[in-house]
Protein backbone atom coordinates (compact mmCIF):
# COMPACT_ATOMS: atom_id res chain seq x y z
CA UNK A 1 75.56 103.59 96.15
CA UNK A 2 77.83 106.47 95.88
CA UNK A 3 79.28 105.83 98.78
CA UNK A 4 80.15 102.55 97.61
CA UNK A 5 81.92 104.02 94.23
CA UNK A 6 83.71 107.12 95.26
CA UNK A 7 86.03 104.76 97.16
CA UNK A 8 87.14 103.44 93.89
CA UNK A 9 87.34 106.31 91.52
CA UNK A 10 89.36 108.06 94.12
CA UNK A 11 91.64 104.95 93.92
CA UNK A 12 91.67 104.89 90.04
CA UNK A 13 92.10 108.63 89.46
CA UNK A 14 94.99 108.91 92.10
CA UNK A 15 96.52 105.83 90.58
CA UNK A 16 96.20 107.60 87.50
CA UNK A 17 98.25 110.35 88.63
CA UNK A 18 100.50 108.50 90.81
CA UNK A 19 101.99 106.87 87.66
CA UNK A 20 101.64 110.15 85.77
CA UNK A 21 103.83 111.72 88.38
CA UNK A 22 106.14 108.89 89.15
CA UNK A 23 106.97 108.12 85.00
CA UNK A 24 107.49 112.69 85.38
CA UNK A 25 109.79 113.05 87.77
CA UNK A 26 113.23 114.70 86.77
CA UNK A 27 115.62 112.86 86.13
CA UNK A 28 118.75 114.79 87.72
CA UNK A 29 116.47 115.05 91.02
CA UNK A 30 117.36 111.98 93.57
CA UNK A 31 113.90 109.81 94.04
CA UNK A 32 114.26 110.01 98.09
CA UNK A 33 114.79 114.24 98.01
CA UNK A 34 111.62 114.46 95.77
CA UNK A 35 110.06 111.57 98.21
CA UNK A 36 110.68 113.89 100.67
CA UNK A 37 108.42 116.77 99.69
CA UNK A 38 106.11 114.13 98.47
CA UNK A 39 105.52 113.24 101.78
CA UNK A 40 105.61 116.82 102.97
CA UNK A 41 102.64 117.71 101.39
CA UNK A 42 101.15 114.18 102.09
CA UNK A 43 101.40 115.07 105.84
CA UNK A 44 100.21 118.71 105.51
CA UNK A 45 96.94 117.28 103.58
CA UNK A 46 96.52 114.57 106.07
CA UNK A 47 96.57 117.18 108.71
CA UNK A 48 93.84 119.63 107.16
CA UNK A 49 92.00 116.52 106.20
CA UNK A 50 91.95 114.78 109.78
CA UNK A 51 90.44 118.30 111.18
CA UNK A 52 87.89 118.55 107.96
CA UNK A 53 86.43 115.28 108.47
CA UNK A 54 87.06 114.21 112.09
CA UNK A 55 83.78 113.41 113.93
CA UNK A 56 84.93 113.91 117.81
CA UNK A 57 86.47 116.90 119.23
CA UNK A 58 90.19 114.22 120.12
CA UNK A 59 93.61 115.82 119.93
CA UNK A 60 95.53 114.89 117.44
CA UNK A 61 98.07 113.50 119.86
CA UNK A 62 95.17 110.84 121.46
CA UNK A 63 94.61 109.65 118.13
CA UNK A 64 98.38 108.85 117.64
CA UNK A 65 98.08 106.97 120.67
CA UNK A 66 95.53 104.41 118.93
CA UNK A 67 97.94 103.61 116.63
CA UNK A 68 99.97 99.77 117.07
CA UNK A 69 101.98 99.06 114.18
CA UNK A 70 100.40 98.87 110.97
CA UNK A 71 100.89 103.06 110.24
CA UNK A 72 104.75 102.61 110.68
CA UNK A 73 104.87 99.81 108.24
CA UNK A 74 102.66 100.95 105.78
CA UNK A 75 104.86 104.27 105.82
CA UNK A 76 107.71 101.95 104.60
CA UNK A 77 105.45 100.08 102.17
CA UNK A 78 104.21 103.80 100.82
CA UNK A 79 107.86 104.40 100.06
CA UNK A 80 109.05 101.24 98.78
CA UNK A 81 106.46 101.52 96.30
CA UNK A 82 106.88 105.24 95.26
CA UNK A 83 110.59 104.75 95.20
CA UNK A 84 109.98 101.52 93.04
CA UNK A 85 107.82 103.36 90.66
CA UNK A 86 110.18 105.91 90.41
CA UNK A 87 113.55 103.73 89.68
CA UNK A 88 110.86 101.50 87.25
CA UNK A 89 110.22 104.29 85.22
CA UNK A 90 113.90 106.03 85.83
CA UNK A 91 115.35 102.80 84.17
CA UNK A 92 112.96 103.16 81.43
CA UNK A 93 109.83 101.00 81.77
CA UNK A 94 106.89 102.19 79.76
CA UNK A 95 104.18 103.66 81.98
CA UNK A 96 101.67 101.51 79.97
CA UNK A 97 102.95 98.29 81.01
CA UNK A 98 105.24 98.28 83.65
CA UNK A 99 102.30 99.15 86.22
CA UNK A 100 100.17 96.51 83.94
CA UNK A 101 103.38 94.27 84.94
CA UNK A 102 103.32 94.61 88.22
CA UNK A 103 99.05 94.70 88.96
CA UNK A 104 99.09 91.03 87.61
CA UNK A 105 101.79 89.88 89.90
CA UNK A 106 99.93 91.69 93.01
CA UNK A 107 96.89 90.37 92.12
CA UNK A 108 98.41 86.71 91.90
CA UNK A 109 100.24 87.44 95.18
CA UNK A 110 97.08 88.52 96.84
CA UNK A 111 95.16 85.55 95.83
CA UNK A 112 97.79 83.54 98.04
CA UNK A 113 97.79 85.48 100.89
CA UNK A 114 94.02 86.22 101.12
CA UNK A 115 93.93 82.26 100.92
CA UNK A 116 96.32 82.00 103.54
CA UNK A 117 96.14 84.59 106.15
CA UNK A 118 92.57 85.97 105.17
CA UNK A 119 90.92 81.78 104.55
CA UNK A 120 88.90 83.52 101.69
CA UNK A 121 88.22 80.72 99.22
CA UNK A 122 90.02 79.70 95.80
CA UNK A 123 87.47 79.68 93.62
CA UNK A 124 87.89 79.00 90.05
CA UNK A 125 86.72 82.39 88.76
CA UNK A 126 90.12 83.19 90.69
CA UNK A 127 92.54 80.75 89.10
CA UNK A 128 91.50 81.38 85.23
CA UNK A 129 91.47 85.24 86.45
CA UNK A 130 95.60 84.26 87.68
CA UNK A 131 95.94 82.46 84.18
CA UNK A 132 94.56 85.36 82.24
CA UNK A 133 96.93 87.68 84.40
CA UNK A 134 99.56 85.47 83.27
CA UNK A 135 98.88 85.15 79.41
CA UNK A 136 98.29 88.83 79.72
CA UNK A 137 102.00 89.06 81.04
CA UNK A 138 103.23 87.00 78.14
CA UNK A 139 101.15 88.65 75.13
CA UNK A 140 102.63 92.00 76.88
CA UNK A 141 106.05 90.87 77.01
CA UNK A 142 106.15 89.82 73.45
């Protein structure tokens, strides 16, 4: 069971900073040189982490060789959301709405695509949860 929840709370607590951090960063400091030691220490905790937890005695270097694609784009994804966040709250969204804001419009967008490239079903549990989402985005924007 706990390995089952952990998963989650690591996802809510860190998302709970993330937006902590991204409504606190100064303002006179450019969002891509404070990306940039963002990702600094991303990497250096990544790289104690991998030799914490890894399993096999593999280089480094062989793992990088698994890799295809998918860890070069999600590197861009990673920044075009921290750099989003960042010019959200910069222009002056409030941090308890504008990641409310954009939750709903992922979730709606992930309905579609789990539809269409995943074939998971529509069910209608999903389409009143999309039409809560969206009165939730009007009662917010009132």
């Amino acid at each position: 069971m706990i390995a089952y929840i952990w998963p989650i709370a690591l996802i809510v607590l860190s998302n709970l900073f993330y937006n902590i951090c991204a409504k606190s960063f100064p303002s006179v400091l450019n969002p891509f040189a404070a990306l940039t030691i963002t990702y600094l220490v991303a990497a250096v905790a990544s790289l104690v982490l991998y030799f914490l937890t890894r399993e096999e005695k593999s280089a480094l270097l062989l793992e990088y060789a698994k890799a295809n694609w998918v860890p070069y784009a999600f590197g861009l994804c990673l920044l075009g959301l921290e750099a989003g966040f960042i010019y959200t709250y910069k222009a002056g969204w409030p941090i308890s709405s504008a990641y409310i804001i954009t939750s709903a419009f992922l979730a709606i967008l992930l309905i579609v695509v789990g539809y269409l490239l995943y074939k998971e079903p529509i069910s209608w549990n999903k389409i009143v949860g999309v039409a809560v989402c969206l009165l939730g985005l009007w009662i917010i924007n009132r």
